[in-house]
Protein backbone atom coordinates (compact mmCIF):
# COMPACT_ATOMS: atom_id res chain seq x y z
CA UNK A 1 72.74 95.09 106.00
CA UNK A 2 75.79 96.07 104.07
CA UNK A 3 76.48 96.67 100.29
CA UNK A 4 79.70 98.09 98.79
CA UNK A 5 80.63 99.35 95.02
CA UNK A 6 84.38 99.59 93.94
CA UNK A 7 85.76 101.35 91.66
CA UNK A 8 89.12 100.87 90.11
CA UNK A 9 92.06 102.77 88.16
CA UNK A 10 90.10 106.00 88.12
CA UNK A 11 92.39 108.57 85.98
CA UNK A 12 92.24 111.19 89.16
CA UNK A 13 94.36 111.75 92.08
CA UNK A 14 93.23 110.67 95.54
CA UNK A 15 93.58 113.83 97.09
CA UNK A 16 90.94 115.45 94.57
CA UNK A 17 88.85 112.47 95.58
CA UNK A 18 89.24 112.82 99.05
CA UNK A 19 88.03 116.61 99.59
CA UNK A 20 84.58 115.39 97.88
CA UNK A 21 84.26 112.26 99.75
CA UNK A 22 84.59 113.88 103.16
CA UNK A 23 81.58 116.00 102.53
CA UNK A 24 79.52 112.90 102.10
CA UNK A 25 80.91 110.60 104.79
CA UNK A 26 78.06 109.51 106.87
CA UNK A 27 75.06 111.55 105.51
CA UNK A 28 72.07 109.80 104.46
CA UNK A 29 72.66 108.22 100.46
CA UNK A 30 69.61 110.69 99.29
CA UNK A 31 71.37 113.78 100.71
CA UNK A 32 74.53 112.47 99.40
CA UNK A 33 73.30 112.29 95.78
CA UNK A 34 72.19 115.90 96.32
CA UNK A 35 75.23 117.52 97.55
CA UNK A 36 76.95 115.65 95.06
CA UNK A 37 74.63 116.41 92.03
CA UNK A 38 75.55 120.19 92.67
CA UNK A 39 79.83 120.36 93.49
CA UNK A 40 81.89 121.98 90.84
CA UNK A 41 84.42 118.91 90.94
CA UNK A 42 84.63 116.42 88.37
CA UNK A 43 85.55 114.30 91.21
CA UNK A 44 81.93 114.55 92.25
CA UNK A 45 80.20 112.45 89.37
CA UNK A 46 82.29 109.72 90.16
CA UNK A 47 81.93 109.81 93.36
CA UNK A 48 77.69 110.11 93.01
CA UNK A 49 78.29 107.35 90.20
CA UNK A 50 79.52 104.83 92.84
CA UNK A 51 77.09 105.97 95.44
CA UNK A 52 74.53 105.12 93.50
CA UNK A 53 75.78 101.73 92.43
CA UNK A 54 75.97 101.12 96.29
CA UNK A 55 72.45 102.07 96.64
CA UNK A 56 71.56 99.40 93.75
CA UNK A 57 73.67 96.52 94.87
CA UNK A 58 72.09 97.15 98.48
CA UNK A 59 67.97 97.27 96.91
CA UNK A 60 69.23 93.84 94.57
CA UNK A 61 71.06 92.07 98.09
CA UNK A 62 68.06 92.84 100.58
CA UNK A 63 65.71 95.13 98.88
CA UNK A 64 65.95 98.01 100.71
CA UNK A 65 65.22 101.19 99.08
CA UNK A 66 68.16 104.00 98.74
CA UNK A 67 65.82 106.45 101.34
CA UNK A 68 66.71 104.05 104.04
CA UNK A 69 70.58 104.05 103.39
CA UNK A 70 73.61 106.21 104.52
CA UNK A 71 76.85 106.45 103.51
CA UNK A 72 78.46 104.69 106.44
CA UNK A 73 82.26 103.93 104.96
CA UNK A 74 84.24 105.76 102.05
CA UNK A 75 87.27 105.89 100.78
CA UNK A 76 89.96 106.77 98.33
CA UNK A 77 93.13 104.93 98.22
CA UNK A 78 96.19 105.64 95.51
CA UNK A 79 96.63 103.46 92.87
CA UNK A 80 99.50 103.00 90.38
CA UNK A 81 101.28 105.80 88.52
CA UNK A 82 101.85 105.84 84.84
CA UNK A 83 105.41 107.33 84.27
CA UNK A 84 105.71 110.03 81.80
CA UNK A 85 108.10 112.51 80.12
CA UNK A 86 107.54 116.07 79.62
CA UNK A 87 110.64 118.00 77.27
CA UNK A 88 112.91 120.66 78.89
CA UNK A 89 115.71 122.77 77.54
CA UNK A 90 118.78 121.56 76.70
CA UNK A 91 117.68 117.85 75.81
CA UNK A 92 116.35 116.93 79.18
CA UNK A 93 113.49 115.63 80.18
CA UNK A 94 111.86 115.87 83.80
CA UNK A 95 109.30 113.06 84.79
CA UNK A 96 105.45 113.69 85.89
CA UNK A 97 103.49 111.24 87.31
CA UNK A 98 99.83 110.78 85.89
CA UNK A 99 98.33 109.31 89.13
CA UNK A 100 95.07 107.20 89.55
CA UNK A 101 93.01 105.85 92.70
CA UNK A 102 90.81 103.37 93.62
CA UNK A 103 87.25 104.24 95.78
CA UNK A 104 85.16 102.37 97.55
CA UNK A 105 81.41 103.22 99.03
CA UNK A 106 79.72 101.40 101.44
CA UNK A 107 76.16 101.69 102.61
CA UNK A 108 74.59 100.58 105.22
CA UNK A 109 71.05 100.68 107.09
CA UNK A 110 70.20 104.06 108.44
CA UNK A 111 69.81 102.70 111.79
């Protein structure tokens, strides 16, 4: 059994999404939550926010409880990149890129 949460357009860079998600790939969901519940990163609460979606999309699919879970896919893919201006000497302007990502969790049986 198999359940997935998405999660698009999040204002955050990939690569700050990617050094949480690595520490959670494969552990068990309840372990997850904890590790998660206690990182410095912003990054983290939406990471644990999708986790735990995953966990309730897999209980309302087959009814299995989040204990029996783990984290068995994850991922952080870039997204689209809002073009902006920030105001440098002499009338210029240099661009910045505000960059967002898209994650996806998917849980499986602990099997």
């Amino acid at each position: 059994m198999e359940a997935k949460s998405r999660q698009t357009d999040i204002k955050m860079t990939a690569r700050k999404l990617r050094r949480v998600i690595n520490e959670v790939r494969g552990k068990a969901v309840n372990e997850a939550l904890d590790m998660l519940r206690f990182m410095p990163y912003f990054a983290a609460r939406v990471v644990e926010k999708n986790v735990k979606a995953a966990a309730a999309n897999a209980f309302e699919l087959s009814g299995v409880r989040s204990d029996a879970l783990k984290v068995s896919e994850i991922f952080a893919d870039e997204s689209v990149s809002y073009k902006r201006g920030k105001p440098r000497a002499q009338g210029r302007i240099y661009k910045r890129l505000k960059r967002t990502s898209h994650l996806t969790v998917k849980v499986s049986d602990a099997k």
